[in-house]
Protein backbone atom coordinates (compact mmCIF):
# COMPACT_ATOMS: atom_id res chain seq x y z
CA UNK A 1 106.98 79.04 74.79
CA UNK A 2 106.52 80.95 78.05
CA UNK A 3 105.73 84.92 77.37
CA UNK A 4 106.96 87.05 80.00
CA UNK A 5 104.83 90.23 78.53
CA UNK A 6 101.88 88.58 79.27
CA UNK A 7 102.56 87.62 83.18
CA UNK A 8 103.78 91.37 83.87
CA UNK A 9 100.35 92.67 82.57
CA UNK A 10 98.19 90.08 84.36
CA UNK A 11 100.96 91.07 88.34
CA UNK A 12 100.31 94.71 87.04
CA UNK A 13 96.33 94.69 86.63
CA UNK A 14 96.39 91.98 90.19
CA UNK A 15 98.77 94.28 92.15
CA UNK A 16 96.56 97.84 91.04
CA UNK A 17 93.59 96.32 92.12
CA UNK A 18 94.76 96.06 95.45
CA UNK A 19 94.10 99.99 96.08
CA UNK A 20 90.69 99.73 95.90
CA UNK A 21 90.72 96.99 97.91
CA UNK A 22 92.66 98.41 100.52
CA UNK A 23 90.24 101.19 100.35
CA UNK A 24 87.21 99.29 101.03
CA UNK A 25 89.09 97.32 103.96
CA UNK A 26 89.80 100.94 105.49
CA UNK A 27 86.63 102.17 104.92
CA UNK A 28 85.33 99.21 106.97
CA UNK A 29 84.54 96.99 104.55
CA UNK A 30 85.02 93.24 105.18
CA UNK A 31 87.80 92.22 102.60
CA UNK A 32 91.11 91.12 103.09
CA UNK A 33 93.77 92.83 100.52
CA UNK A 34 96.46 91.15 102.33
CA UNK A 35 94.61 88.07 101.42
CA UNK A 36 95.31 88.93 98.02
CA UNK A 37 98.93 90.46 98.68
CA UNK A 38 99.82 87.19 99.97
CA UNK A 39 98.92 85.47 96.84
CA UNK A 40 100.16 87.68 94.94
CA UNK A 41 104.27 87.65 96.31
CA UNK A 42 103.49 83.36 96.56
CA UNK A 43 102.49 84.10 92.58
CA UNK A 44 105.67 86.20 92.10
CA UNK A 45 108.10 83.25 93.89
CA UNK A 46 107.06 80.83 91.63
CA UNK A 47 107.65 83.31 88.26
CA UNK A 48 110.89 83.11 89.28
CA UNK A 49 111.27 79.41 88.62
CA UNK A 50 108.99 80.26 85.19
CA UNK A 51 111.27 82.92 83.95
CA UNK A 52 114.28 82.70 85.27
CA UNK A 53 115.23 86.32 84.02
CA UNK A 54 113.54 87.33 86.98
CA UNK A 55 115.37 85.39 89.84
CA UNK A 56 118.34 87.75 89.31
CA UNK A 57 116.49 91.29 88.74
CA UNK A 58 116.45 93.13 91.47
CA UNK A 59 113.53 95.43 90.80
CA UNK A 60 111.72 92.15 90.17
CA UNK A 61 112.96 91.19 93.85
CA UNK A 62 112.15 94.73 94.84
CA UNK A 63 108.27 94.42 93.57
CA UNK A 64 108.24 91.28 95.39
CA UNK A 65 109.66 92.38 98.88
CA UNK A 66 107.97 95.41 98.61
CA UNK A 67 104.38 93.99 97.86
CA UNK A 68 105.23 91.77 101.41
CA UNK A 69 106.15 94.39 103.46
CA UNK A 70 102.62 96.31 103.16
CA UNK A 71 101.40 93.15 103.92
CA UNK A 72 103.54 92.89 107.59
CA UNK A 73 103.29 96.16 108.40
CA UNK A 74 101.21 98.37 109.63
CA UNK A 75 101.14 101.36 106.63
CA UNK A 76 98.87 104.43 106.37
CA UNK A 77 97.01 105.16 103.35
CA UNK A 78 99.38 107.53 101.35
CA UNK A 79 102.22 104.97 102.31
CA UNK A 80 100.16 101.71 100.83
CA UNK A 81 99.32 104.10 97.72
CA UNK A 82 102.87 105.34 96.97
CA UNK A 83 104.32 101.27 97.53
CA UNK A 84 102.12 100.19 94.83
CA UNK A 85 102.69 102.79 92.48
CA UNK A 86 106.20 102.61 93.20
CA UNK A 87 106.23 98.52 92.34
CA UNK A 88 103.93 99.21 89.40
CA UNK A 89 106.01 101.73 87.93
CA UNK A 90 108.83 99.01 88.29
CA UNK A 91 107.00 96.09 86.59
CA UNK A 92 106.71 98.52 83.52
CA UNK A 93 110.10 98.80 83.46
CA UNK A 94 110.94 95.18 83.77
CA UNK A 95 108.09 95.05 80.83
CA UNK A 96 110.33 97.49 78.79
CA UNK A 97 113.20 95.62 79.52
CA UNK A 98 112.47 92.41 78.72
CA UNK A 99 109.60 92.72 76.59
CA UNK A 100 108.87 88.87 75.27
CA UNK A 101 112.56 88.79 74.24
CA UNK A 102 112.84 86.55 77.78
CA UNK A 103 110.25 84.50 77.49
């Protein structure tokens, strides 16, 4: 059986390391977050077909569109910072909400 817990926590912990990331990239560093982003919101298309559940949730589809519009625009720093926090804050709600009930 399919555990839904368990794929929030591993997008939560992938999408927060992304700051740092971002950080580095700013800073002048040569890695690509949006790299990363990218595989990320491919990652969260195919949950959907996983867990179903999460085709029809909209702050599931929120996360998603979210995490790929940092990645095709151009944000600042405190805007790249306040998306993530804002889509992490939602995958612990969809983790409250569903819990492994939907797995």
């Amino acid at each position: 059986m399919k555990r839904l817990t368990p794929y929030i926590r591993y997008l939560t912990g992938s999408i927060y390391q992304l700051l740092p990331l971002k950080e580095e990239a700013d800073a002048g560093k040569p890695v690509s977050w949006k790299e990363r982003a990218r595989s990320i919101c491919l990652d969260m298309t195919g949950a959907q077909n996983s867990f179903p559940v999460l085709a029809n949730d909209t702050d599931f589809l929120s996360c998603n569109n979210r995490l790929w519009g940092i990645v095709v625009q151009d944000v600042d720093h405190a805007d790249f910072r306040r998306e993530i926090l804002g889509i992490l804050h939602k995958l612990n709600c969809i983790e409250k909400r569903y819990g492994d009930a939907n797995g």
